[in-house]
PDB file of N, CA and C in Angstrom:
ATOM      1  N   UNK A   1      19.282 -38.813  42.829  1.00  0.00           N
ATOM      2  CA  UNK A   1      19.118 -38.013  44.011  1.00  0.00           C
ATOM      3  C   UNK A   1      20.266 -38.304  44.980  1.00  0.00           C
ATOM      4  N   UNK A   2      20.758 -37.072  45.455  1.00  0.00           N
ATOM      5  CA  UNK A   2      21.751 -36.881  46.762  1.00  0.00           C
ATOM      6  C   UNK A   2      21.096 -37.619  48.077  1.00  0.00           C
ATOM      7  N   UNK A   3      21.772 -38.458  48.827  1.00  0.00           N
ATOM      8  CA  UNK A   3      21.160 -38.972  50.129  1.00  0.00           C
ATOM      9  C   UNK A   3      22.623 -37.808  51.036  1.00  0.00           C
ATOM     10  N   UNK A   4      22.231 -37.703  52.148  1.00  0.00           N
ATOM     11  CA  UNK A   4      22.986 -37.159  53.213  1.00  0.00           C
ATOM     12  C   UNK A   4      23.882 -37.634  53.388  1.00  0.00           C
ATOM     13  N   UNK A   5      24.664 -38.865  52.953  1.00  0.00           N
ATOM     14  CA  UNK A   5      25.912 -39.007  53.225  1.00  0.00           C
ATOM     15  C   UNK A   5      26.852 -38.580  52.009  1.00  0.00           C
ATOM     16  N   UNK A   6      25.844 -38.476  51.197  1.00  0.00           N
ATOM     17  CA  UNK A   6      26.950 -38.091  49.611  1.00  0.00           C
ATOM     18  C   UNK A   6      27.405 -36.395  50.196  1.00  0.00           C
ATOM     19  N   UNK A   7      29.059 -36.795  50.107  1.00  0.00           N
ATOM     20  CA  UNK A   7      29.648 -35.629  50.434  1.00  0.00           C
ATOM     21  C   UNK A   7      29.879 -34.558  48.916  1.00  0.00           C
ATOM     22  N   UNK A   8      29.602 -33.629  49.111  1.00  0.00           N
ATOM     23  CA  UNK A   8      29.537 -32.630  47.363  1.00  0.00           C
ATOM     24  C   UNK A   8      30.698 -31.972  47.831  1.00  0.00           C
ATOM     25  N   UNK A   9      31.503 -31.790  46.684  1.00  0.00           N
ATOM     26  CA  UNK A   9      32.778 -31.324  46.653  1.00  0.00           C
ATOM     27  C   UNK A   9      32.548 -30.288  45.277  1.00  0.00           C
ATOM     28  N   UNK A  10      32.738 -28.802  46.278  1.00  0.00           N
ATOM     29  CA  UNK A  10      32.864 -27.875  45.173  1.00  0.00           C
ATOM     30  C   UNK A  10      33.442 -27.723  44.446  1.00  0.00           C
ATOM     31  N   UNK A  11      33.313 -27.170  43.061  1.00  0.00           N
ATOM     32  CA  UNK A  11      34.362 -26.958  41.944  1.00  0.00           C
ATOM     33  C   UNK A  11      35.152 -25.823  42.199  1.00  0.00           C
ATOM     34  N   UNK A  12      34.269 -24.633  42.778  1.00  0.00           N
ATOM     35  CA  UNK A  12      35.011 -23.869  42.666  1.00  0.00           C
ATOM     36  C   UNK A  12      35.097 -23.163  44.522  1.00  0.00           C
ATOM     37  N   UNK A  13      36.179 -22.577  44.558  1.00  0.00           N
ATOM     38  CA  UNK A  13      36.612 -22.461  45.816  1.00  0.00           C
ATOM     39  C   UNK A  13      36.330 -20.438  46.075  1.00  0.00           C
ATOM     40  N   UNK A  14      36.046 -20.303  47.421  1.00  0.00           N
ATOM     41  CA  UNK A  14      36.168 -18.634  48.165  1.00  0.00           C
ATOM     42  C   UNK A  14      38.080 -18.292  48.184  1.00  0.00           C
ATOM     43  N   UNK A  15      38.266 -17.297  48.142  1.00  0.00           N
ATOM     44  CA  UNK A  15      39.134 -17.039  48.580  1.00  0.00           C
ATOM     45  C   UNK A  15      40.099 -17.691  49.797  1.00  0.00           C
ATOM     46  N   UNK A  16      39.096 -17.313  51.088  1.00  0.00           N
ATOM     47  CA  UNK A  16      39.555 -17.774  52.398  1.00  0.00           C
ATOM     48  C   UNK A  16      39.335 -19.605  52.326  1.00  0.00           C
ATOM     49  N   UNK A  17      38.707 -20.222  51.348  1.00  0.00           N
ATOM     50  CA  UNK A  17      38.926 -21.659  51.419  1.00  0.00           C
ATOM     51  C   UNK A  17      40.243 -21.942  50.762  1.00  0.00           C
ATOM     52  N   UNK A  18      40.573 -21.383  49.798  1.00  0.00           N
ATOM     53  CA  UNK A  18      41.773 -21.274  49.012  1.00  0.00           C
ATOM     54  C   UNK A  18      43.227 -21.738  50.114  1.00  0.00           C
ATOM     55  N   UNK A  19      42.831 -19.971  51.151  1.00  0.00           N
ATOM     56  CA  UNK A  19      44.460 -19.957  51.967  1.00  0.00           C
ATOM     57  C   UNK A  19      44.364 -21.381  52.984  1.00  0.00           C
ATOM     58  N   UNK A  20      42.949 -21.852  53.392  1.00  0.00           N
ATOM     59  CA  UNK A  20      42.867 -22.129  54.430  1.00  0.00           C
ATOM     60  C   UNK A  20      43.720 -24.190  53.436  1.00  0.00           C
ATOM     61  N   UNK A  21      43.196 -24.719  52.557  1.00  0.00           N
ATOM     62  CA  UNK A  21      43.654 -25.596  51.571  1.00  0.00           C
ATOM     63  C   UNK A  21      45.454 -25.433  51.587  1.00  0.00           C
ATOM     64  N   UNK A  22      45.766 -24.032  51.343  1.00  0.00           N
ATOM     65  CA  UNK A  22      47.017 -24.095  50.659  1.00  0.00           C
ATOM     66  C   UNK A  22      48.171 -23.813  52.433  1.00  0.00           C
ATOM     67  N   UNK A  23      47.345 -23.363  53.408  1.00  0.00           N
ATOM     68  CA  UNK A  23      48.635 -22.816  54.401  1.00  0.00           C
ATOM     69  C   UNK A  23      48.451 -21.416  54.171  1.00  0.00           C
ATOM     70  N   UNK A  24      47.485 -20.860  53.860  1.00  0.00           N
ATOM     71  CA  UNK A  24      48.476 -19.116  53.483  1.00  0.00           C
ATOM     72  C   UNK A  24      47.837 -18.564  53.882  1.00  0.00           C
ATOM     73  N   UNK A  25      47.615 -17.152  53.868  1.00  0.00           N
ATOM     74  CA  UNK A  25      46.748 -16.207  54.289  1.00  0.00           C
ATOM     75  C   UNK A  25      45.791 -15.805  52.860  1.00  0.00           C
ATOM     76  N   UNK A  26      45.087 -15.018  53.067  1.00  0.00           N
ATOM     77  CA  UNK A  26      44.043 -14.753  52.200  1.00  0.00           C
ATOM     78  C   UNK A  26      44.701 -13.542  51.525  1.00  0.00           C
ATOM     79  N   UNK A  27      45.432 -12.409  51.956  1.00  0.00           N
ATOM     80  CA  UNK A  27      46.411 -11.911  51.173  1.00  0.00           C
ATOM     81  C   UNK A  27      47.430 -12.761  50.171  1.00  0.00           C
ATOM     82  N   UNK A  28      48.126 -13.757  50.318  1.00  0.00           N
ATOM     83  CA  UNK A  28      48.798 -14.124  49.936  1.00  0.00           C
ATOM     84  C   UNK A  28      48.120 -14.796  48.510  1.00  0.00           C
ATOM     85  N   UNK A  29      46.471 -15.333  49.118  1.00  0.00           N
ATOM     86  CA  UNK A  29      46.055 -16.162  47.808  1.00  0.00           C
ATOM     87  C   UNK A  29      45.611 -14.503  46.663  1.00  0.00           C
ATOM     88  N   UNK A  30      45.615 -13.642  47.244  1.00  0.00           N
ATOM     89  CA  UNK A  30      45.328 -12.608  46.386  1.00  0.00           C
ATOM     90  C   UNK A  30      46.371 -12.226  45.660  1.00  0.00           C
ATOM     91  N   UNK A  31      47.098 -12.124  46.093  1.00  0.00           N
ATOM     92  CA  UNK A  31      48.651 -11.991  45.598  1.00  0.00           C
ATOM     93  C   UNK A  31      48.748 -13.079  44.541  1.00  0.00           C
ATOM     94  N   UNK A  32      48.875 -14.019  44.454  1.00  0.00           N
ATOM     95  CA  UNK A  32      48.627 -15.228  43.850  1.00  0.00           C
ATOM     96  C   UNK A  32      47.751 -15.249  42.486  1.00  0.00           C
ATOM     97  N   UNK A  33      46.903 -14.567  42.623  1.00  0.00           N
ATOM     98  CA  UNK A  33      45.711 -14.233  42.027  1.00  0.00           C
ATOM     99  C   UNK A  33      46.291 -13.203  41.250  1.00  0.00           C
ATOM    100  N   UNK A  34      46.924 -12.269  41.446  1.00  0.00           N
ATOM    101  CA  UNK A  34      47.333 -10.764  40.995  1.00  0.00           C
ATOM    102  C   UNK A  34      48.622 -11.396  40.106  1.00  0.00           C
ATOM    103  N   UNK A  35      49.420 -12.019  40.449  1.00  0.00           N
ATOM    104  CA  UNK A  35      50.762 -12.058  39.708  1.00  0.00           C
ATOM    105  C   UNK A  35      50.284 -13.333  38.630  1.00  0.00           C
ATOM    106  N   UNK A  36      48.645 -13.920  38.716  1.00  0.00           N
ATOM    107  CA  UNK A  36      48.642 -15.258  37.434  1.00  0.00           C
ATOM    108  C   UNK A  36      49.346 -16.652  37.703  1.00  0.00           C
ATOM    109  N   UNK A  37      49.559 -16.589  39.633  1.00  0.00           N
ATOM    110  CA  UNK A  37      49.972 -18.173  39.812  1.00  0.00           C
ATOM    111  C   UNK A  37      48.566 -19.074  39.770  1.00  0.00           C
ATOM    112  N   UNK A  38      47.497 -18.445  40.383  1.00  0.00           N
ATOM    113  CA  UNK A  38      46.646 -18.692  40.397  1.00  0.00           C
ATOM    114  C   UNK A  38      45.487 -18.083  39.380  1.00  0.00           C
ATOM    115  N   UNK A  39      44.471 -19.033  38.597  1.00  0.00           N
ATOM    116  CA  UNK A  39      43.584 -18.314  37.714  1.00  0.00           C
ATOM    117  C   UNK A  39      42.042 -17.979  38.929  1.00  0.00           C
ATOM    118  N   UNK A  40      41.723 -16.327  37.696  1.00  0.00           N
ATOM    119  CA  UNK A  40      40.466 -16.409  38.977  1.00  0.00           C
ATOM    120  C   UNK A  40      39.352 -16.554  37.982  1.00  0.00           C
ATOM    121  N   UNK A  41      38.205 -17.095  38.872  1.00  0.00           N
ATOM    122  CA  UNK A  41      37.043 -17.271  37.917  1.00  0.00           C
ATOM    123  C   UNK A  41      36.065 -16.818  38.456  1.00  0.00           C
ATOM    124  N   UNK A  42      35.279 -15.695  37.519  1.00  0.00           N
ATOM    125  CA  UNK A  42      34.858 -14.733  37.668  1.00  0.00           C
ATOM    126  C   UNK A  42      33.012 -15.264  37.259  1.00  0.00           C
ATOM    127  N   UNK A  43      32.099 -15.139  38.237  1.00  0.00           N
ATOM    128  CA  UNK A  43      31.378 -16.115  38.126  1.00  0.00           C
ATOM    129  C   UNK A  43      30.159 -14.854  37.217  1.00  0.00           C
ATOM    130  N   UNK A  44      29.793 -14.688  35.934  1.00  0.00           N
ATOM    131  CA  UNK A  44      28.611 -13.800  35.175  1.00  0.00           C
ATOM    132  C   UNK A  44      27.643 -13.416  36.095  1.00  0.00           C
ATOM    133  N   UNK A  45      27.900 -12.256  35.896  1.00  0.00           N
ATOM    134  CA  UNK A  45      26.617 -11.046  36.598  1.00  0.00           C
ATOM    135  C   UNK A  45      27.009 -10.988  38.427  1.00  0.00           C
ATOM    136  N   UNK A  46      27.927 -11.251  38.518  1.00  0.00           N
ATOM    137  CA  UNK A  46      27.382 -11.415  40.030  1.00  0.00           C
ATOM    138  C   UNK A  46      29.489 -10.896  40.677  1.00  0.00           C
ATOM    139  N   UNK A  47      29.501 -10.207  41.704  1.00  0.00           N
ATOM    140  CA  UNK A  47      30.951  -9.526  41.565  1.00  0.00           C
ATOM    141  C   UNK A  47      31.428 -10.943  42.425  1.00  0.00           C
ATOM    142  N   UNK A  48      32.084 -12.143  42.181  1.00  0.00           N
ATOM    143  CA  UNK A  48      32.441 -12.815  43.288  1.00  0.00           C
ATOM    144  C   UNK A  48      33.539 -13.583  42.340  1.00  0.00           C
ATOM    145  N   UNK A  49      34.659 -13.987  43.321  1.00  0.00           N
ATOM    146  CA  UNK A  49      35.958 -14.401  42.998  1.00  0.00           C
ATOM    147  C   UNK A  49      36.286 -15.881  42.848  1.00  0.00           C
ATOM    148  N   UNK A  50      36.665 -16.654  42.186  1.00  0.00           N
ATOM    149  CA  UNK A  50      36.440 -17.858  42.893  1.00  0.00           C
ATOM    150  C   UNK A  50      37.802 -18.525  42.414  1.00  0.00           C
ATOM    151  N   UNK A  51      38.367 -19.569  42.349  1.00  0.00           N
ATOM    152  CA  UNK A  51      39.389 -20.389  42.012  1.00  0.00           C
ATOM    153  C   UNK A  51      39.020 -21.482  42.058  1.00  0.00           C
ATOM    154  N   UNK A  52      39.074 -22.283  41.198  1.00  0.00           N
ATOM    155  CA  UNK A  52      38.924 -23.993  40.487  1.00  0.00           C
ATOM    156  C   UNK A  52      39.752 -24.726  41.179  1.00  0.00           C
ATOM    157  N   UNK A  53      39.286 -25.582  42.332  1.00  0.00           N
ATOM    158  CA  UNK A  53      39.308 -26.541  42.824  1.00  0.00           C
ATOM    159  C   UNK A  53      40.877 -27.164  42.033  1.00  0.00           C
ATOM    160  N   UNK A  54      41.084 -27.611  40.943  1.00  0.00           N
ATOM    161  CA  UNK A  54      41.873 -28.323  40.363  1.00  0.00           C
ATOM    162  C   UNK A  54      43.170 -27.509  39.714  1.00  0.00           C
ATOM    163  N   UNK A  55      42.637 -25.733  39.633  1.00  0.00           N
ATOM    164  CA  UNK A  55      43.938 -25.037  39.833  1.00  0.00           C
ATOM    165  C   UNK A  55      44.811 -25.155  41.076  1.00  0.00           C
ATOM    166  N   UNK A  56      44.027 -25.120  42.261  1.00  0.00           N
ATOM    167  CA  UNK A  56      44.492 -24.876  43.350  1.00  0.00           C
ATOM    168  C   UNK A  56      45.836 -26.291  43.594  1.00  0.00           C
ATOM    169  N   UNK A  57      44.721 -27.348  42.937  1.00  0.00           N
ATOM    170  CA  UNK A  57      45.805 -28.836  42.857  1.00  0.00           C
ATOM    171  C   UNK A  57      46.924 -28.522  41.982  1.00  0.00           C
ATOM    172  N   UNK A  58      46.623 -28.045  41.274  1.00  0.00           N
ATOM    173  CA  UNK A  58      48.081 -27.950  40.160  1.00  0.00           C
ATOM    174  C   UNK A  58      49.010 -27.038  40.532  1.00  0.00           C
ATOM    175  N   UNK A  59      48.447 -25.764  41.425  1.00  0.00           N
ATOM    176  CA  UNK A  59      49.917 -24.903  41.935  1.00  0.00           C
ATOM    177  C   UNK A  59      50.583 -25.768  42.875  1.00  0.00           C
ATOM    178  N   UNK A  60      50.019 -27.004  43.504  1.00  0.00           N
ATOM    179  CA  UNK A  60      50.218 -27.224  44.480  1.00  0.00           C
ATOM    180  C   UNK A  60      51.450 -28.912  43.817  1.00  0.00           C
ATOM    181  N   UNK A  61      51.158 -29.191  42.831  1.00  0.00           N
ATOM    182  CA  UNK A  61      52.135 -30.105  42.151  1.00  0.00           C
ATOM    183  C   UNK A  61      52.964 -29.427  41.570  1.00  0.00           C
ATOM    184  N   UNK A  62      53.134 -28.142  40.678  1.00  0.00           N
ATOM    185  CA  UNK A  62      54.082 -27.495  40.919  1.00  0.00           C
ATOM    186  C   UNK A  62      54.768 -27.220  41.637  1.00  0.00           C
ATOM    187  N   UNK A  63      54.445 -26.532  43.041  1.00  0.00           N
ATOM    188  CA  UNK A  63      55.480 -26.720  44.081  1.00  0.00           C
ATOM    189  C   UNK A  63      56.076 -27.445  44.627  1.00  0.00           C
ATOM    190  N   UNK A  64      55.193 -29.091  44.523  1.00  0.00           N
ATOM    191  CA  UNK A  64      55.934 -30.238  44.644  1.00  0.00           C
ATOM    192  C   UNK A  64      57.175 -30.484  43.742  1.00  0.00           C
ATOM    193  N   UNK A  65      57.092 -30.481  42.788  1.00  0.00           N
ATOM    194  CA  UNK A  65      57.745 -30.505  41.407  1.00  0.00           C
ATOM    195  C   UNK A  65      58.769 -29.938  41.762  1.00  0.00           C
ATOM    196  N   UNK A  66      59.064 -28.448  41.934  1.00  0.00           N
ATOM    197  CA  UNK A  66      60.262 -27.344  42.177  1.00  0.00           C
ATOM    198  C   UNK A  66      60.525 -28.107  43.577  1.00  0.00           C
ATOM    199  N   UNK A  67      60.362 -28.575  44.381  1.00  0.00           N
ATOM    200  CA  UNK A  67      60.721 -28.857  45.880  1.00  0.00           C
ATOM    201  C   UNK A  67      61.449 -29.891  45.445  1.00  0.00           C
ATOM    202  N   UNK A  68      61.047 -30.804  44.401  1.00  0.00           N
ATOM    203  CA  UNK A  68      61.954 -32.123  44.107  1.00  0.00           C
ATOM    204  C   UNK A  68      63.405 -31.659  43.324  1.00  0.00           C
ATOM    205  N   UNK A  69      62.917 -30.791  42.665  1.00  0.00           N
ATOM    206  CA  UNK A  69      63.949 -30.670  41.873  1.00  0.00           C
ATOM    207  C   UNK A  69      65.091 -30.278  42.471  1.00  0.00           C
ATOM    208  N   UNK A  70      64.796 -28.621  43.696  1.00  0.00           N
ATOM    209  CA  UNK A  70      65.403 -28.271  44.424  1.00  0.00           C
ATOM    210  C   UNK A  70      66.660 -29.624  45.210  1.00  0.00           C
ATOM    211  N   UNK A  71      65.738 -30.279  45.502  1.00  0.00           N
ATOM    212  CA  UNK A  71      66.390 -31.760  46.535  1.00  0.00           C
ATOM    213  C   UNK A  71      67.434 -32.337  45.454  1.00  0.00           C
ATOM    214  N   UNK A  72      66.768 -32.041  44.149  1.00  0.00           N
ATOM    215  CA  UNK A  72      67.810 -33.270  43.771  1.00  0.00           C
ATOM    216  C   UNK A  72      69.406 -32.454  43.407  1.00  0.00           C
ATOM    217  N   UNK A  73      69.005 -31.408  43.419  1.00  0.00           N
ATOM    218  CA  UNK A  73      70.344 -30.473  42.810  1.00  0.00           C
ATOM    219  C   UNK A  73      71.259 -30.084  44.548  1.00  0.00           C
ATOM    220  N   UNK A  74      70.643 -30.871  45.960  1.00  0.00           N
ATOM    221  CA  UNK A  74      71.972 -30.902  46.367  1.00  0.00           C
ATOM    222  C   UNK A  74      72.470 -31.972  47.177  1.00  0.00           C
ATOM    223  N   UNK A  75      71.691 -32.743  46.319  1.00  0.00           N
ATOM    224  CA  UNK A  75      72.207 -34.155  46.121  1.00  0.00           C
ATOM    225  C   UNK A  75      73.693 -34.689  45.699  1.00  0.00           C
TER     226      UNK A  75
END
């Protein structure tokens, strides 16, 4: 059993939690969504959008990744 201090951390994320995580606007995470930077997960029977917590981490080490690389090439 959950006591009230156990903080629950969703798996899967809204849209507007998405931009609000990444900096962006909620267009932008759609956009995101549309071009396959981001996967969407589409929850059975029910019309709602969602994105995996741990995608959202991995676009986000990718961009780390390209930001390093960027640095090191003008080095």
């Amino acid at each position: 059993m959950l006591d009230r201090a156990t903080a629950i951390v969703p798996l899967l994320l809204r849209v507007p939690e998405v931009a609000i995580m990444l900096g962006a606007s909620e267009r932008e995470v759609w956009g995101m969504l549309r071009r396959g930077e981001l996967a969407k997960v589409t929850v059975p029977g029910r019309r709602m959008t969602r994105v995996a917590r741990e995608d959202v981490e991995r676009l986000v080490q990718r961009w780390r990744a390209m930001s390093n690389d960027e640095s090191q090439e003008t080095l």
